[in-house]
C-alpha atoms as a PDB file:
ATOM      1  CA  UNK A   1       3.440 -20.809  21.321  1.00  0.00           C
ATOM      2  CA  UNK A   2       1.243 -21.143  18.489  1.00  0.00           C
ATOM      3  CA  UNK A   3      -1.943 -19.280  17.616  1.00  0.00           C
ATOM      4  CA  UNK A   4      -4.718 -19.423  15.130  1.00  0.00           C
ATOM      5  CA  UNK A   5      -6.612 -16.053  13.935  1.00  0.00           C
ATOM      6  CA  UNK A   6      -9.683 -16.442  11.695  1.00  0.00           C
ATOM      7  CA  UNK A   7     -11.384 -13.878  10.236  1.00  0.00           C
ATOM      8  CA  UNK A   8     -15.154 -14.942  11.072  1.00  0.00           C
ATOM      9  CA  UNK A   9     -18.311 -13.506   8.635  1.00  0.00           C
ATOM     10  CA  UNK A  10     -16.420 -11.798   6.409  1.00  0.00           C
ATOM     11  CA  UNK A  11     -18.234  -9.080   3.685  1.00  0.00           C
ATOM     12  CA  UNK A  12     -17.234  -9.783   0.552  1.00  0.00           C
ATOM     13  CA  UNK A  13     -17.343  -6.783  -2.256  1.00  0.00           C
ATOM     14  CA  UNK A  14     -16.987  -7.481  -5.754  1.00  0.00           C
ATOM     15  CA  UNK A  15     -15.032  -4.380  -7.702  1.00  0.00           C
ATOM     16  CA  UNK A  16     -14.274  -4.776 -11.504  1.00  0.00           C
ATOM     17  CA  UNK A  17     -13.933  -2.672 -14.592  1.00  0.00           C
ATOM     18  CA  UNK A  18     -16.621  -3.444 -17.656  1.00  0.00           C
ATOM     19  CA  UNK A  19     -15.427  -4.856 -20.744  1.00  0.00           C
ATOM     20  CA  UNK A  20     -17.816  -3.485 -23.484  1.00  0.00           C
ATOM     21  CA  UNK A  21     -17.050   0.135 -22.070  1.00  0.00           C
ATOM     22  CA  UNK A  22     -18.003   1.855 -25.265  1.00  0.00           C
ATOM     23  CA  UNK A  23     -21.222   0.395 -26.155  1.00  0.00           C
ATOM     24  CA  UNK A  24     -22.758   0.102 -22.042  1.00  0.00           C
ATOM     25  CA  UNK A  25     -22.455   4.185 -22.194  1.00  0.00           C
ATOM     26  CA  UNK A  26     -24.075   4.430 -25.323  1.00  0.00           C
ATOM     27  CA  UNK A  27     -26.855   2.800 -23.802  1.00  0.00           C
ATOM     28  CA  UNK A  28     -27.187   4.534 -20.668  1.00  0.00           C
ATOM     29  CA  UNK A  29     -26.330   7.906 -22.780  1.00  0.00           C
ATOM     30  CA  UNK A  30     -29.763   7.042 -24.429  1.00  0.00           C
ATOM     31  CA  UNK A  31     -31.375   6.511 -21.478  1.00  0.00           C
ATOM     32  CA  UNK A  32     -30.508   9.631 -19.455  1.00  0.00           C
ATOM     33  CA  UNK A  33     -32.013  11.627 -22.510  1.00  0.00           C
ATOM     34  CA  UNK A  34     -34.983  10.041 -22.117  1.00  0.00           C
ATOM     35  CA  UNK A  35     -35.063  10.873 -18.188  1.00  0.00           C
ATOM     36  CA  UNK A  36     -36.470  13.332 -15.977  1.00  0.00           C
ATOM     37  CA  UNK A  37     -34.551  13.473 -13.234  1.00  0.00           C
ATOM     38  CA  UNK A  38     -36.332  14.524 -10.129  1.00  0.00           C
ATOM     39  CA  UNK A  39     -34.953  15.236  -6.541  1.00  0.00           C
ATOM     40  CA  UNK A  40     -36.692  13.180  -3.167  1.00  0.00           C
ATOM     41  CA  UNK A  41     -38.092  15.694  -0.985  1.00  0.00           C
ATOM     42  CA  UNK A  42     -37.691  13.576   1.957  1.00  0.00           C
ATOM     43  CA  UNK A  43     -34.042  13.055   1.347  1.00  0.00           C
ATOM     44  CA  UNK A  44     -33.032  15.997  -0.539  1.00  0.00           C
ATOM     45  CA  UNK A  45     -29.858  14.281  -0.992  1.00  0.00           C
ATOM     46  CA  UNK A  46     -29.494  13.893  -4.922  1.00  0.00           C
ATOM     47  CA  UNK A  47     -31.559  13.340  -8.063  1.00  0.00           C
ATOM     48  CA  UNK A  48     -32.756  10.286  -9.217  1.00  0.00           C
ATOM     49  CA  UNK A  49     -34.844   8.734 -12.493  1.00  0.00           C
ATOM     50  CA  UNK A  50     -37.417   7.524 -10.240  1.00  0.00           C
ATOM     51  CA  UNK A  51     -37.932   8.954  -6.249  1.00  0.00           C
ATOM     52  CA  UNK A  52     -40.367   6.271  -5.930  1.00  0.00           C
ATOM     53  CA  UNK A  53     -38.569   3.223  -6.784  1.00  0.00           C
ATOM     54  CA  UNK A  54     -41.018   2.025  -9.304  1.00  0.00           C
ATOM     55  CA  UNK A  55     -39.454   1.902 -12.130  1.00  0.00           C
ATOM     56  CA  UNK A  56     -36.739  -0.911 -13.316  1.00  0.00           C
ATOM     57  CA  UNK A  57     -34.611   1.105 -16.122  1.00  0.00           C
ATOM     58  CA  UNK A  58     -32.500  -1.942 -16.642  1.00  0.00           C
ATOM     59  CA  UNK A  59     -36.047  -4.301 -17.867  1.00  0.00           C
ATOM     60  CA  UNK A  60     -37.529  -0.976 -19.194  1.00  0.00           C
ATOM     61  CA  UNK A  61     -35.400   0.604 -21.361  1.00  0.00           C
ATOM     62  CA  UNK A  62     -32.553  -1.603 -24.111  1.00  0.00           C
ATOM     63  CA  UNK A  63     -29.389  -2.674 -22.607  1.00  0.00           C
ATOM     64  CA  UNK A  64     -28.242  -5.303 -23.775  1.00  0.00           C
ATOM     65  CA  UNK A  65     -24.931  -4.974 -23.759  1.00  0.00           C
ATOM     66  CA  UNK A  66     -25.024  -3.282 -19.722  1.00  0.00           C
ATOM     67  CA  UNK A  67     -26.796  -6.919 -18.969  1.00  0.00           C
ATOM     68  CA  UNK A  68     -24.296  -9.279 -20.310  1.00  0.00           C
ATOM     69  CA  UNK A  69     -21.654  -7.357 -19.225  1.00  0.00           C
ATOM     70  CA  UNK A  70     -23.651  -7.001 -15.572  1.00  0.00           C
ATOM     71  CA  UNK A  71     -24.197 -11.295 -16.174  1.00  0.00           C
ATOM     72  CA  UNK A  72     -20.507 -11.522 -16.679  1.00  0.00           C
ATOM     73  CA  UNK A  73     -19.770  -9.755 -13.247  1.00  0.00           C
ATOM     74  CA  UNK A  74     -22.480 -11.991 -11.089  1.00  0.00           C
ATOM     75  CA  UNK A  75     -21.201 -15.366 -12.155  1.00  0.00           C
ATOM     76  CA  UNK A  76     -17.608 -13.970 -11.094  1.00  0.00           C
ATOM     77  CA  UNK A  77     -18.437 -12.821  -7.923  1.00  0.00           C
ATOM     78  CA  UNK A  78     -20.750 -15.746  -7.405  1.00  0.00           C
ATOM     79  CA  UNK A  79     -17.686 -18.269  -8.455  1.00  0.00           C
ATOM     80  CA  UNK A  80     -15.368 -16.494  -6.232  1.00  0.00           C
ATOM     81  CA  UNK A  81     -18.159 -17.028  -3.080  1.00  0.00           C
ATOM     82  CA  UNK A  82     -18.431 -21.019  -3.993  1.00  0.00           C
ATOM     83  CA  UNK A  83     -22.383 -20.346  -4.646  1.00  0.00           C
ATOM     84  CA  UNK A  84     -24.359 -22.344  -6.810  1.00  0.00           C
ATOM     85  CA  UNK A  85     -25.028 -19.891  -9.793  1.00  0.00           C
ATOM     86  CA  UNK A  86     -28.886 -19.833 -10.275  1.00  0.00           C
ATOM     87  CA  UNK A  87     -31.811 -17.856 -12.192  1.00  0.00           C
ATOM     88  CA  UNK A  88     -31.592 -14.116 -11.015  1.00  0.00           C
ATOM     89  CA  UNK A  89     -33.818 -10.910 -12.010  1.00  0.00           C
ATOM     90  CA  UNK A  90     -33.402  -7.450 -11.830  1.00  0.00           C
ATOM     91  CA  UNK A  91     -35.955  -6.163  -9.586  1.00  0.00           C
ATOM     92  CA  UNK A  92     -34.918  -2.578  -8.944  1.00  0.00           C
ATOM     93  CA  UNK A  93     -32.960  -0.202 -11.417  1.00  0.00           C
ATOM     94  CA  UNK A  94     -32.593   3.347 -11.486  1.00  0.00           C
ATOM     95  CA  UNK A  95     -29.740   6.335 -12.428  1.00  0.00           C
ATOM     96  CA  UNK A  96     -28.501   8.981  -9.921  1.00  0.00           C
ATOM     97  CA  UNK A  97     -27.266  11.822 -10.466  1.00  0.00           C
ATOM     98  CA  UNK A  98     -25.193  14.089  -8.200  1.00  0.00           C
ATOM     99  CA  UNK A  99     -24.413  17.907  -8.538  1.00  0.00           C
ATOM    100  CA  UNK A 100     -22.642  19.963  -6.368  1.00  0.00           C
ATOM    101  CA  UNK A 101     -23.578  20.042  -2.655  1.00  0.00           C
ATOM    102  CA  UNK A 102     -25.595  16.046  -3.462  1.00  0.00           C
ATOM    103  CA  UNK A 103     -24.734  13.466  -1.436  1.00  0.00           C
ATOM    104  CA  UNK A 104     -26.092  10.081  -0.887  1.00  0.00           C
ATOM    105  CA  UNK A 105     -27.453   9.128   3.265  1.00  0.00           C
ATOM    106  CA  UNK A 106     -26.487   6.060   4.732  1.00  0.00           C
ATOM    107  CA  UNK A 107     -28.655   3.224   3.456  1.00  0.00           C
ATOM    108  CA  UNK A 108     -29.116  -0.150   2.517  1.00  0.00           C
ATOM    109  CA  UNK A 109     -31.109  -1.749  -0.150  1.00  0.00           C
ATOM    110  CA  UNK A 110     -33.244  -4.330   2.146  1.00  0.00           C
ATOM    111  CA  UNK A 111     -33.597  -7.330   1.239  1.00  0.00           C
ATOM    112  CA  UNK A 112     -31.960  -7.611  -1.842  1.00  0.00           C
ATOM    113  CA  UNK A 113     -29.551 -10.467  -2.645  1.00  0.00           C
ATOM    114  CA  UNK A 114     -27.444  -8.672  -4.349  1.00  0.00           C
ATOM    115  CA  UNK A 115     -26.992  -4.830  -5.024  1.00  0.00           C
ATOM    116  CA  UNK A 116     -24.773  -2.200  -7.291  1.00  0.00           C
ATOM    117  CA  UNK A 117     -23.502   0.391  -8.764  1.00  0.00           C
ATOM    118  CA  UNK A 118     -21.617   1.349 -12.366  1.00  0.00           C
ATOM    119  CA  UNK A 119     -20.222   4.535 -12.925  1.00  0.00           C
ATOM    120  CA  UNK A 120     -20.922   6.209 -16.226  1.00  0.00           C
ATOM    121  CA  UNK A 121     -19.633   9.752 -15.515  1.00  0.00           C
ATOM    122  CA  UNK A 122     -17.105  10.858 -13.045  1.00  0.00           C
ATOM    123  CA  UNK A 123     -14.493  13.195 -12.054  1.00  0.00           C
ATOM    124  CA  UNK A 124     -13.479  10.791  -9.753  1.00  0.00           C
ATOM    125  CA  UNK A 125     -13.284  13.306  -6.865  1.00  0.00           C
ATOM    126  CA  UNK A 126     -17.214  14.254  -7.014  1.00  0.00           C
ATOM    127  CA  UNK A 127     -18.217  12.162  -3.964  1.00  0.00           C
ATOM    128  CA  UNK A 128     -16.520   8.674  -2.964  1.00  0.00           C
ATOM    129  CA  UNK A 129     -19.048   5.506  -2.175  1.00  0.00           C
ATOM    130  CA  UNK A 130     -18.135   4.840   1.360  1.00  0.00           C
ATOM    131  CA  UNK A 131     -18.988   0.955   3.135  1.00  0.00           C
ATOM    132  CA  UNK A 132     -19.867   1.672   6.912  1.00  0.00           C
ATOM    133  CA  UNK A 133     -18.799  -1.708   8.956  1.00  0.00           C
ATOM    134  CA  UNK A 134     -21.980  -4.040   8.877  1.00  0.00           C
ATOM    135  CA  UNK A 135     -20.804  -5.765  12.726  1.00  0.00           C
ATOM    136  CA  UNK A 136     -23.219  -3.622  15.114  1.00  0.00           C
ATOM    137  CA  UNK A 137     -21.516  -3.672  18.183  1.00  0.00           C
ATOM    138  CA  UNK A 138     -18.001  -3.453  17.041  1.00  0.00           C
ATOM    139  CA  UNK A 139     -17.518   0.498  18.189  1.00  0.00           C
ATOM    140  CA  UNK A 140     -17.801  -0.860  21.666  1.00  0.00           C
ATOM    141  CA  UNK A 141     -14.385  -2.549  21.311  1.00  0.00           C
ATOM    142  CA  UNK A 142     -11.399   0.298  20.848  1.00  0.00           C
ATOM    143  CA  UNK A 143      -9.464  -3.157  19.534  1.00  0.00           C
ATOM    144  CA  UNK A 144     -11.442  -4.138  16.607  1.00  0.00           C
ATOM    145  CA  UNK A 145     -12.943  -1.183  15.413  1.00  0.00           C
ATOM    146  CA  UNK A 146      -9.613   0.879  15.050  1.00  0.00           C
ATOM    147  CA  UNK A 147      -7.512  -2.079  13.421  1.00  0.00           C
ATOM    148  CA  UNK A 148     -10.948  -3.915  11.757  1.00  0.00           C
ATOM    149  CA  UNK A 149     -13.883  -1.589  11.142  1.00  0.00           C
ATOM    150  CA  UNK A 150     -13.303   1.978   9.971  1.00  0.00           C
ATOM    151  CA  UNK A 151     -15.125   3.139   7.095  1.00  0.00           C
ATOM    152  CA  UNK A 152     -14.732   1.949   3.725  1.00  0.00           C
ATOM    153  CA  UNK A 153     -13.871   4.441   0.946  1.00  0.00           C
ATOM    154  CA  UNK A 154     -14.117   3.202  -3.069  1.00  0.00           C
ATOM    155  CA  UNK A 155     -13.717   6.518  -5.067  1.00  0.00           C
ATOM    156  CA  UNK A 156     -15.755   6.405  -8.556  1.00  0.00           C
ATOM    157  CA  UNK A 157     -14.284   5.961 -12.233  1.00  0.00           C
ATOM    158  CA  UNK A 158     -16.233   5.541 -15.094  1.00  0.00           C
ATOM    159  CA  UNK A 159     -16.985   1.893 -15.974  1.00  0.00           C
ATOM    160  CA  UNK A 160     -16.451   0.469 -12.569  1.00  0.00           C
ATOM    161  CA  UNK A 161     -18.892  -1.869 -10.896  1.00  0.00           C
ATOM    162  CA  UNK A 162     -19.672  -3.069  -7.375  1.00  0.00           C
ATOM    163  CA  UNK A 163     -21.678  -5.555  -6.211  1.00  0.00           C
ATOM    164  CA  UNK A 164     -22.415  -6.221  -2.644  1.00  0.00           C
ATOM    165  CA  UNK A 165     -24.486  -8.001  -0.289  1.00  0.00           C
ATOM    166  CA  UNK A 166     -28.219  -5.987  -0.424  1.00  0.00           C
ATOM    167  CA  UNK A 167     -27.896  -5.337   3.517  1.00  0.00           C
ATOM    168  CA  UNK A 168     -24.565  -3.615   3.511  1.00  0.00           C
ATOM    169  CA  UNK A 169     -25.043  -0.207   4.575  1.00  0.00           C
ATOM    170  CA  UNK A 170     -23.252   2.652   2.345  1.00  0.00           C
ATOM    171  CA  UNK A 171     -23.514   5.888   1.527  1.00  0.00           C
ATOM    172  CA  UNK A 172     -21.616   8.174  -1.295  1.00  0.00           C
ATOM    173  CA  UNK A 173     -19.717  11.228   0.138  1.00  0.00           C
ATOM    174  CA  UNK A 174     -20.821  14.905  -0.706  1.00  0.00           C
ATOM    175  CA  UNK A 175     -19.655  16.228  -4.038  1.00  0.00           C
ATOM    176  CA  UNK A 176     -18.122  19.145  -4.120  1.00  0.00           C
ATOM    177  CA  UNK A 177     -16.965  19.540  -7.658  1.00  0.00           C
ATOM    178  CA  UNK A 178     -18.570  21.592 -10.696  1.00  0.00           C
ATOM    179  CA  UNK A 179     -19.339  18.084 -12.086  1.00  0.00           C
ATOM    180  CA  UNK A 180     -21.806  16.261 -12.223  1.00  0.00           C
ATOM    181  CA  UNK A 181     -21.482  12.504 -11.248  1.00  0.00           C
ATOM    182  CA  UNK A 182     -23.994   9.675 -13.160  1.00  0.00           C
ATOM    183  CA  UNK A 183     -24.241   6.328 -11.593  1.00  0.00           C
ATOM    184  CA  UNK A 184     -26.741   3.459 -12.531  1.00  0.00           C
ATOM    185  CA  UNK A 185     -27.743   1.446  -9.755  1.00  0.00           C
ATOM    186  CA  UNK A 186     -29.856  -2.006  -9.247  1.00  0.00           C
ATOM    187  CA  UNK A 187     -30.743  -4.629  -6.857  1.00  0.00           C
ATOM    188  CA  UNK A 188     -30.899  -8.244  -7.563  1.00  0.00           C
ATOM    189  CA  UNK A 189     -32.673 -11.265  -6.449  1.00  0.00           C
ATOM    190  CA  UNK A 190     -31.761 -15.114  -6.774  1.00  0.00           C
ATOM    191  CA  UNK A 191     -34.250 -17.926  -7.818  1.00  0.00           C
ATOM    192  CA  UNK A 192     -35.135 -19.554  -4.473  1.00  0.00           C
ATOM    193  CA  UNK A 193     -36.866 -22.913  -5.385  1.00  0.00           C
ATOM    194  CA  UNK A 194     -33.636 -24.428  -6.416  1.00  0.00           C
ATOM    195  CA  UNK A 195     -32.483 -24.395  -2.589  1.00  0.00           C
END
């Protein structure tokens, strides 16, 4: 007997290396000199360049090369997702950094259309990003959540990026290294008058 199985609302995640590794950490290297990193009090989880969100390092601060490479990466992962490639902006940007005993809660990034991360220093065993399964009630089947749904583990390396969908919800595990990880973050929105 035959049998169909589709694999219905997939989540796709976008993982690649940057190309213009060299220059991109020059540029955040310049940035992070200019920070002041400061921890949230409400998580208490790691510091960040900005605990309020205000700030956009990516528009603020010159990187050029991090945005064409970043450019690059979008129309890939927009080409692989058959979407019509449109005007985007940066509307969030910001570094992390992660000592030992940081960690990063559970979260999403809203609304976003897009979010990410790039790596610009790692161990690579100072606290994996980890994808929690984005299907709600899937726990409540023993079926599908051992063989479909565990938790998703992508350990860091320096000039790796991820993009996902804004609403995925992740977190990044404790490190417990002498290191100290740096990661740039940034959410992205699509033009909407075009649909």
């Amino acid at each position: 007997m035959k049998y169909d199985i589709e694999d219905l609302y997939p989540t796709p995640v976008y993982f690649s290396r940057a190309h213009n590794l060299d220059f991109i950490q020059d540029e955040i290297k310049l940035s992070i000199e200019k920070t002041e990193f400061q921890i949230n009090e409400e998580w208490n989880s790691h510091y960040l360049s900005d605990i309020n969100f205000k700030q956009n390092i990516l528009m603020d601060n010159p990187f050029e090369y991090f945005l064409m490479e970043l450019d690059y990466h979008i129309r890939q992962y927009a080409a692989e997702l058959n979407f019509t490639m449109r005007n985007y902006r940066v509307v969030e940007s910001w570094i992390s950094m992660f000592q030992k005993g940081n960690y990063g809660h559970i979260h999403s990034h809203g609304t976003s259309d897009l979010s990410g991360v790039y790596y610009y220093q790692t161990n690579e065993k100072d606290g994996n990003l980890f994808f929690e399964c984005p299907v709600p009630n899937i726990p409540s089947s023993i079926i599908m959540y051992e063989s479909n749904c565990r938790r998703w583990i992508s350990p860091p390396s320096v000039g790796k990026i991820i993009l996902f969908p804004g609403w995925l919800k992740h977190g990044i595990e404790t490190n417990t290294t002498d290191d100290t990880r740096i990661s740039l973050s940034f959410n992205i929105d699509f033009d909407r008058s075009m649909t």
